[in-house]
C-alpha atoms as a PDB file:
ATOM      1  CA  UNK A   1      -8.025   4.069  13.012  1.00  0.00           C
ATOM      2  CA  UNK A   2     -10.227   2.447  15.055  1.00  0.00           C
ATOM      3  CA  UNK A   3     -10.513  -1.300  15.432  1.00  0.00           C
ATOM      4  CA  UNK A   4     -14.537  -2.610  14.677  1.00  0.00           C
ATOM      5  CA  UNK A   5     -15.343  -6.074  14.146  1.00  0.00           C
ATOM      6  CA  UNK A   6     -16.338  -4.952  10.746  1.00  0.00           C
ATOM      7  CA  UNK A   7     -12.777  -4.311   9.818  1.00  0.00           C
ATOM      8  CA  UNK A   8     -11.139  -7.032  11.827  1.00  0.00           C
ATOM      9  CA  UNK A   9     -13.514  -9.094   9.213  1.00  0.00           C
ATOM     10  CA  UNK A  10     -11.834  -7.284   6.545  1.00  0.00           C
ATOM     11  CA  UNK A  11      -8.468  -8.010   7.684  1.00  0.00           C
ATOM     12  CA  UNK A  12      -9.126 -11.588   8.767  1.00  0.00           C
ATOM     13  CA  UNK A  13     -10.336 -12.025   4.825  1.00  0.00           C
ATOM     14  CA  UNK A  14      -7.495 -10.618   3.944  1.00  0.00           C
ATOM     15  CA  UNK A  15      -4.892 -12.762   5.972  1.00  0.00           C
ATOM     16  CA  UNK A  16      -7.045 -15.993   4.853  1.00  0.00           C
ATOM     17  CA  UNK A  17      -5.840 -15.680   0.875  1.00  0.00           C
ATOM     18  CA  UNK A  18      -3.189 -17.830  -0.447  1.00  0.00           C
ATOM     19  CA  UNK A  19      -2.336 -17.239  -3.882  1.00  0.00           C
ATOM     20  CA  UNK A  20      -1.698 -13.941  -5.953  1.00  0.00           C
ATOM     21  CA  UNK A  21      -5.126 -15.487  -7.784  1.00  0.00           C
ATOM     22  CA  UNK A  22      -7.105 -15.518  -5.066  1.00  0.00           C
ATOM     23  CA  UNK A  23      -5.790 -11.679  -4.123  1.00  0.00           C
ATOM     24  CA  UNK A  24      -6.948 -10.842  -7.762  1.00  0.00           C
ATOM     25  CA  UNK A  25     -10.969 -12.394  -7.650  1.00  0.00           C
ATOM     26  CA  UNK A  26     -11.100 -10.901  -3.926  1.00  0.00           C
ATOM     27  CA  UNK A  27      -9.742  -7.462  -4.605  1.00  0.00           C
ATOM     28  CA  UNK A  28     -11.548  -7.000  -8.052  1.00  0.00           C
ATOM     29  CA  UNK A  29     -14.895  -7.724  -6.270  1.00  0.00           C
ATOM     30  CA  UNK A  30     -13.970  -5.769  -3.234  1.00  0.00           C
ATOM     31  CA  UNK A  31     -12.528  -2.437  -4.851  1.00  0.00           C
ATOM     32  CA  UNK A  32     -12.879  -0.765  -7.741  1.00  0.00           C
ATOM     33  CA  UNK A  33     -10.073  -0.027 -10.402  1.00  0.00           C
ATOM     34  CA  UNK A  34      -9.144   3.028  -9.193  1.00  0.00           C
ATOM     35  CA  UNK A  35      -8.980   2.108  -5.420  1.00  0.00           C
ATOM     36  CA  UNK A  36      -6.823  -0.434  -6.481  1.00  0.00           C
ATOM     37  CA  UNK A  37      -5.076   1.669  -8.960  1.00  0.00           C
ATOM     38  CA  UNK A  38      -4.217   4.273  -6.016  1.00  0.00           C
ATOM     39  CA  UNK A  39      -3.377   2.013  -3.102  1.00  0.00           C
ATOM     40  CA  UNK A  40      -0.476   0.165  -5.598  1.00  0.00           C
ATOM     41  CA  UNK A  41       0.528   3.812  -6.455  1.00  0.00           C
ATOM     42  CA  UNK A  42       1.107   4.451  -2.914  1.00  0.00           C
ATOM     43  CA  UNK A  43       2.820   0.953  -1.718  1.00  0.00           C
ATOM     44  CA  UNK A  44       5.066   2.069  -5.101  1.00  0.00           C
ATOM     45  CA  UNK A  45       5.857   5.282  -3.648  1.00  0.00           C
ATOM     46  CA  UNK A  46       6.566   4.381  -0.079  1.00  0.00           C
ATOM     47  CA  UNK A  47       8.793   0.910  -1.934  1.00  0.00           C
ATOM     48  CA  UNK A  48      10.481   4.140  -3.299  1.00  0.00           C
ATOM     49  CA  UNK A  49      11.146   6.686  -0.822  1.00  0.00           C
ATOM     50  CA  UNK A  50      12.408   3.607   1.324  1.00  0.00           C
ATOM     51  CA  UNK A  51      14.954   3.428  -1.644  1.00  0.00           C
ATOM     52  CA  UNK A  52      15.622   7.217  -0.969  1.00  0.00           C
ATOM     53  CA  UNK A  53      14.334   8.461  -4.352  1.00  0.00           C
ATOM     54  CA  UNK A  54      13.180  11.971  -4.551  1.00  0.00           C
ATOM     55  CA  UNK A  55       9.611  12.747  -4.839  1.00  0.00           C
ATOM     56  CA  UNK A  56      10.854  13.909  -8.967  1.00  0.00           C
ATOM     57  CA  UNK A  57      12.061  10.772  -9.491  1.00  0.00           C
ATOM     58  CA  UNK A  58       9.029   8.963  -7.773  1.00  0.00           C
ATOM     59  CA  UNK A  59       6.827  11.105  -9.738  1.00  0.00           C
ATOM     60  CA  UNK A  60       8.514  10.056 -13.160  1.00  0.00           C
ATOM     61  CA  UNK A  61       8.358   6.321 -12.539  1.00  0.00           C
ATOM     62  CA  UNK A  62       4.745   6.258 -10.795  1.00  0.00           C
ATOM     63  CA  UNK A  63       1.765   8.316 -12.046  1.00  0.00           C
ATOM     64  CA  UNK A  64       1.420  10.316  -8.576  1.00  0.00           C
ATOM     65  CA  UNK A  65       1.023  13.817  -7.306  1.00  0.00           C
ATOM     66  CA  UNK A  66       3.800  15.501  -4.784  1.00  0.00           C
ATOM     67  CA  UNK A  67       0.761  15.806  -2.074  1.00  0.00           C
ATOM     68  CA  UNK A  68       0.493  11.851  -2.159  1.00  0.00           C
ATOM     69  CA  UNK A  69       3.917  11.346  -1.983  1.00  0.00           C
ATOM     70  CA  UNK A  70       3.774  13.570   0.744  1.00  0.00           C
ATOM     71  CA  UNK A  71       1.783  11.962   2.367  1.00  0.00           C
ATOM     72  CA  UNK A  72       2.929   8.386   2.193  1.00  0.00           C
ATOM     73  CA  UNK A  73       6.275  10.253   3.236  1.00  0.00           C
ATOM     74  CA  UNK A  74       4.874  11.010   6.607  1.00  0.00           C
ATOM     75  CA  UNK A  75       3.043   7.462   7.089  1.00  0.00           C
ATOM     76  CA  UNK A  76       6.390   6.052   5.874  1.00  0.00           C
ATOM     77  CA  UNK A  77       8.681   8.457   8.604  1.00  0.00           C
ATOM     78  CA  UNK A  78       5.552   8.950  11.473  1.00  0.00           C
ATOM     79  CA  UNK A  79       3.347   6.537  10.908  1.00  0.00           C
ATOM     80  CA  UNK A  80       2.252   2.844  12.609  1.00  0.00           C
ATOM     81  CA  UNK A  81       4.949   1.305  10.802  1.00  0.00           C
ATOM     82  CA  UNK A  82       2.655  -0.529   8.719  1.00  0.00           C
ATOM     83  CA  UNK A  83       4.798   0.859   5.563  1.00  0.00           C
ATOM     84  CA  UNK A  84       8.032  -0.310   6.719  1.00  0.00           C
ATOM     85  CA  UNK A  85       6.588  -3.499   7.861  1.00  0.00           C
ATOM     86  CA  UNK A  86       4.902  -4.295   4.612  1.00  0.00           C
ATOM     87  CA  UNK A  87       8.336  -3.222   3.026  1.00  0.00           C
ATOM     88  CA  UNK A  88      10.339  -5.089   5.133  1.00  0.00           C
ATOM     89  CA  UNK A  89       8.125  -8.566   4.209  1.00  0.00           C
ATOM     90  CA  UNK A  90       7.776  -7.518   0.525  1.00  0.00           C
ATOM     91  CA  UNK A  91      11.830  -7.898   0.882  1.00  0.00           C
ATOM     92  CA  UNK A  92      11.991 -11.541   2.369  1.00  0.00           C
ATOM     93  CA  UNK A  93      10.175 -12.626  -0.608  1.00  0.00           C
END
């Protein structure tokens, strides 16, 4: 991806929250259901395959196809490392 000021705005939003509620009013005016709806899916599935669950097992506990576990498999294994990092954090909580 490319870095623009536009998304380092984004981002810097994004790092400013402080509380779950003020993730909630910023996210439901920023995204729609479904955008948030997927990009959970997604975090669940990666949460999972860094578990080692297969992609049936992922598929039975989160309502996801095999080509987005797929993919989140390869961002997960050859990504940035912004899965495992996110993973890693979501951890130390």
């Amino acid at each position: 991806m490319k870095r623009s000021p536009s998304l380092d705005r984004l981002f810097q939003t994004i790092l400013n929250l402080e509380t779950i509620d003020e993730c909630y009013a910023y996210f439901e005016d920023l995204c729609t259901i479904k955008e948030l709806s997927d990009m959970s899916q997604r975090l669940d599935a990666a949460v999972l395959l860094a578990q080692g669950l297969s992609y049936q097992k992922i598929m039975e506990q989160v309502d996801i196809s095999t080509a987005t576990i797929g993919r989140v498999s390869k961002c997960l294994n050859h990504g940035t490392g912004g899965y495992k990092a996110a993973i890693e954090k979501l951890e130390d909580n």
